[in-house]
Protein backbone atom coordinates (compact mmCIF):
# COMPACT_ATOMS: atom_id res chain seq x y z
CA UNK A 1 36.83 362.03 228.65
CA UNK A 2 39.84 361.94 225.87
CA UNK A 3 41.42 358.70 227.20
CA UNK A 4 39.68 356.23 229.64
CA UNK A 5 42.01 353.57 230.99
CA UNK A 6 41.03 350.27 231.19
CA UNK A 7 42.62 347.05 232.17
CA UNK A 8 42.49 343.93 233.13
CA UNK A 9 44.41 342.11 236.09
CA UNK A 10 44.34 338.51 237.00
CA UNK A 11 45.53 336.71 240.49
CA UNK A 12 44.54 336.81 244.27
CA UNK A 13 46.03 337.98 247.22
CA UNK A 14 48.85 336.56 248.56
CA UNK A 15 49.60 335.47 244.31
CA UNK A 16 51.23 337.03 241.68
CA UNK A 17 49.33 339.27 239.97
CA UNK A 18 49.25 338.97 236.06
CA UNK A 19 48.15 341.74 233.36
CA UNK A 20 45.46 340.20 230.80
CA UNK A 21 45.18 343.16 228.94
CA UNK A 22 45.58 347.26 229.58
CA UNK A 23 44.37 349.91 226.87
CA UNK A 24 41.92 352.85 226.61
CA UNK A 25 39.02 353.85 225.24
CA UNK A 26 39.25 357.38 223.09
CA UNK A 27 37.04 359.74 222.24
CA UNK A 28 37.42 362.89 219.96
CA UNK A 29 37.51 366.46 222.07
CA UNK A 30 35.99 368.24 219.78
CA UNK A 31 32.46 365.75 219.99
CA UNK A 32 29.50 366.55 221.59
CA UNK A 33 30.01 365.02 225.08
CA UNK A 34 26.50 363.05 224.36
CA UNK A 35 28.29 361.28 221.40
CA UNK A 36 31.37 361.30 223.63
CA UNK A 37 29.30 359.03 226.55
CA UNK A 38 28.14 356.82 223.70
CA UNK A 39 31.75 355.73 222.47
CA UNK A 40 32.50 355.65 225.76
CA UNK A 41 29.85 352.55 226.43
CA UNK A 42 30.54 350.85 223.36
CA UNK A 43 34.17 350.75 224.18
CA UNK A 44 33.44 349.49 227.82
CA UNK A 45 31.10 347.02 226.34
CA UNK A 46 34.07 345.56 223.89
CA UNK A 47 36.17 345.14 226.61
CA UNK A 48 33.39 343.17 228.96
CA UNK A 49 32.52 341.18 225.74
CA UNK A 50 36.09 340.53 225.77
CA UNK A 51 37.83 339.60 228.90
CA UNK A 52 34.12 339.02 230.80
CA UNK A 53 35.53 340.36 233.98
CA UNK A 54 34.16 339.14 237.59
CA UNK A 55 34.07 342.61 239.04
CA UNK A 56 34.67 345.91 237.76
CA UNK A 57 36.33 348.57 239.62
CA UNK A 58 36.00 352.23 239.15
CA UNK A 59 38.31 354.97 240.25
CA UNK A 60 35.98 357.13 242.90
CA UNK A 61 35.52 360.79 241.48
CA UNK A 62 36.64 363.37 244.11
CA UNK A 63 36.06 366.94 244.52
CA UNK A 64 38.62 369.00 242.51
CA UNK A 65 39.13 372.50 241.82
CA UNK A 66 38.09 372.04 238.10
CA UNK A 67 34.38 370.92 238.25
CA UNK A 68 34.70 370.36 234.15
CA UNK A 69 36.91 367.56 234.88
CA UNK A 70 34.66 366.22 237.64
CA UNK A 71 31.81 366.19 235.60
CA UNK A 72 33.89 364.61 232.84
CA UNK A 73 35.20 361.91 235.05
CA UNK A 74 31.42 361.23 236.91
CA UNK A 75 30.10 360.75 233.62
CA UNK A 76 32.53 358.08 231.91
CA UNK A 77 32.16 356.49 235.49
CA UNK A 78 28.28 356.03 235.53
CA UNK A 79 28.80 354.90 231.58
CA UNK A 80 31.10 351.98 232.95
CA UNK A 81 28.76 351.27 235.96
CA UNK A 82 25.98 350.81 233.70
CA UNK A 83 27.35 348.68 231.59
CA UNK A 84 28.93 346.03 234.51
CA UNK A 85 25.14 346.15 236.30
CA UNK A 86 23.92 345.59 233.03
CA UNK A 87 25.74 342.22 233.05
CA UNK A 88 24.86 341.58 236.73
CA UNK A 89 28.70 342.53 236.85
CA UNK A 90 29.51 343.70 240.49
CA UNK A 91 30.95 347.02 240.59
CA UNK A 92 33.44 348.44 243.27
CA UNK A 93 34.50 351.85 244.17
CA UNK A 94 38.06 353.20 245.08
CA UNK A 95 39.21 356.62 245.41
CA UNK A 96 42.23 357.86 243.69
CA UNK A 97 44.31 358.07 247.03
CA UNK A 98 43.22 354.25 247.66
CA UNK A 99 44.70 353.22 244.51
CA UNK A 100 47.65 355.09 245.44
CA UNK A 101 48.19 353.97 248.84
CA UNK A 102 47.33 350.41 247.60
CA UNK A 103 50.60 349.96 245.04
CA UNK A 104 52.95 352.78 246.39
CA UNK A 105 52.50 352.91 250.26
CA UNK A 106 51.81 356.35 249.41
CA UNK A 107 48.22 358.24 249.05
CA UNK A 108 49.70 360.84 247.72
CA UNK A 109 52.06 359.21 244.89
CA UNK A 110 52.75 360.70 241.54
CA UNK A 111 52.00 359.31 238.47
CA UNK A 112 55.05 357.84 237.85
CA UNK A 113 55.72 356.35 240.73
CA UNK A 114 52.24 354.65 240.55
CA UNK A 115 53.09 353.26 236.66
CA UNK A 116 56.76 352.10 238.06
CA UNK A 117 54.69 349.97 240.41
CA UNK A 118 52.63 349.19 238.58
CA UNK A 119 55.35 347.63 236.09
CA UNK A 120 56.92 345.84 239.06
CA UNK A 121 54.53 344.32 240.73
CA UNK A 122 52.92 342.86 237.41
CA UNK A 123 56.64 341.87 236.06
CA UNK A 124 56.11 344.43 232.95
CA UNK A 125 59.47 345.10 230.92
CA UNK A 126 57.90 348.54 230.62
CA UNK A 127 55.37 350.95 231.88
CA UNK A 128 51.70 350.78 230.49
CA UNK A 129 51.24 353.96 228.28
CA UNK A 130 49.58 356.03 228.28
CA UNK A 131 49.29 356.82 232.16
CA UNK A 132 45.63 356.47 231.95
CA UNK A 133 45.89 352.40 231.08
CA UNK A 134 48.52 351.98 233.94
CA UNK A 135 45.85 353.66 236.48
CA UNK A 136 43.45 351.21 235.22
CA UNK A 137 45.69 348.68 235.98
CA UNK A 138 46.73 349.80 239.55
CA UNK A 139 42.64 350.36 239.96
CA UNK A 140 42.83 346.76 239.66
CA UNK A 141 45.71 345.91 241.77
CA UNK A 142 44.34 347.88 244.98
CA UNK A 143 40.76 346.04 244.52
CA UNK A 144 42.56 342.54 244.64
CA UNK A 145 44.79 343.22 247.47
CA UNK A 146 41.89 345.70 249.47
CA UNK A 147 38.42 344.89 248.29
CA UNK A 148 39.05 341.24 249.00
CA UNK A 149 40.18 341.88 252.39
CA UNK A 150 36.83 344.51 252.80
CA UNK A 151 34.57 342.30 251.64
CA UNK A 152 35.27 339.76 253.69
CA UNK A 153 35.07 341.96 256.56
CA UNK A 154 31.70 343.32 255.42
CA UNK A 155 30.64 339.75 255.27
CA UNK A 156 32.36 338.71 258.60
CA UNK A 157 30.05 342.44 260.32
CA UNK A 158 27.20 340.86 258.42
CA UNK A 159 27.45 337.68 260.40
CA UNK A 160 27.69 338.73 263.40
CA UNK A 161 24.78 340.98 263.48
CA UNK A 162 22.40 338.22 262.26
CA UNK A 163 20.66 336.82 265.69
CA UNK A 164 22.00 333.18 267.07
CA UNK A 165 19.41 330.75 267.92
C-alpha cells in the first residue's frame, strides 16, 4: 500500500499502443492503513478526474504466502473499484500471471522483463519507474489485447443462448 501504480494506455488491438500517462499513488508506511485507504481514493479519483478512462483494470489479488500483503493489495483494489463504479466506470479483472503472459509470452516473467516490454511495445526510451507504474501500464496492455478479445466472446456466448424466433 506504499506505491500503487497507475497508468494510462491508449490504442486497440491490432494498433499501436500509446502511454497517456504512468505514475503512482503514495502513501506513508507509518499511517494508519484507514488514512492509508483514504489517500489511496483521492489519488485514484485525481487520476479518473484526469485522464476519464473508459475502463479500469485491476491487477487480480492472488493467494500468497504473506496474507499482510494480500490484505494490503485487496484493499487498494476495492478503493480503485469503488471509485470507477462510482463513475459508472466499467471495471475489469486480470491476474498477475495474465498480465504477464499478455506482454512477455511468459506467466511467469520477472519484473524486468515485464517493464522491458513494457518499454517496447509502447516505444518508451526508458522503463517506467518505479516497477509499480510499469505494471500498471502492462495491466493495461493485457486488457486491450485480452479483454477485448473476451468480451467479445462473452457477448458472441450471450447471443447464442438467447432463443431464435
Amino acid at each position: 500500500m506504499t506505491r500503487c501504480g497507475v497508468g494510462v494506455v491508449d490504442g486497440a488491438p491490432g494498433r499501436p499502443l500509446t502511454m497517456v500517462a504512468c505514475g503512482v499513488v503514495r502513501t506513508p508506511a507509518e499511517e494508519d492503513v484507514p488514512l492509508r485507504l483514504l489517500k489511496i481514493e483521492q489519488g485514484i479519483e485525481e487520476w479518473l478526474d484526469a485522464h476519464a478512462p473508459d475502463l479500469v483494470a485491476i491487477e487480480r489479488v492472488f493467494a500468497q504466502h504473506n496474507v499482510r500483503t494480500v490484505m494490503g493489495t485487496a484493499q487498494a483494489s476495492a478503493v480503485a473499484m469503488l471509485c470507477a463504479t462510482r463513475r459508472g466506470i466499467p471495471v475489469t479483472l486480470h491476474t498477475p500471471s495474465e498480465v504477464k503472459a499478455a506482454v512477455s509470452g511468459s506467466g511467469r516473467a520477472e519484473k524486468a522483463q515485464v517493464g522491458a516490454m513494457v518499454t517496447r511495445i509502447l516505444r518508451l526510451d526508458a522503463p517506467p519507474r518505479p516497477a509499480d507504474a510499469a505494471d500498471a501500464l502492462a495491466l493495461a496492455i493485457c486488457h486491450i489485447w485480452r479483454g477485448t478479445a473476451n468480451n467479445r466472446i462473452a457477448a458472441a456466448l450471450s447471443r447464442a443462448r438467447e432463443p431464435r424466433p
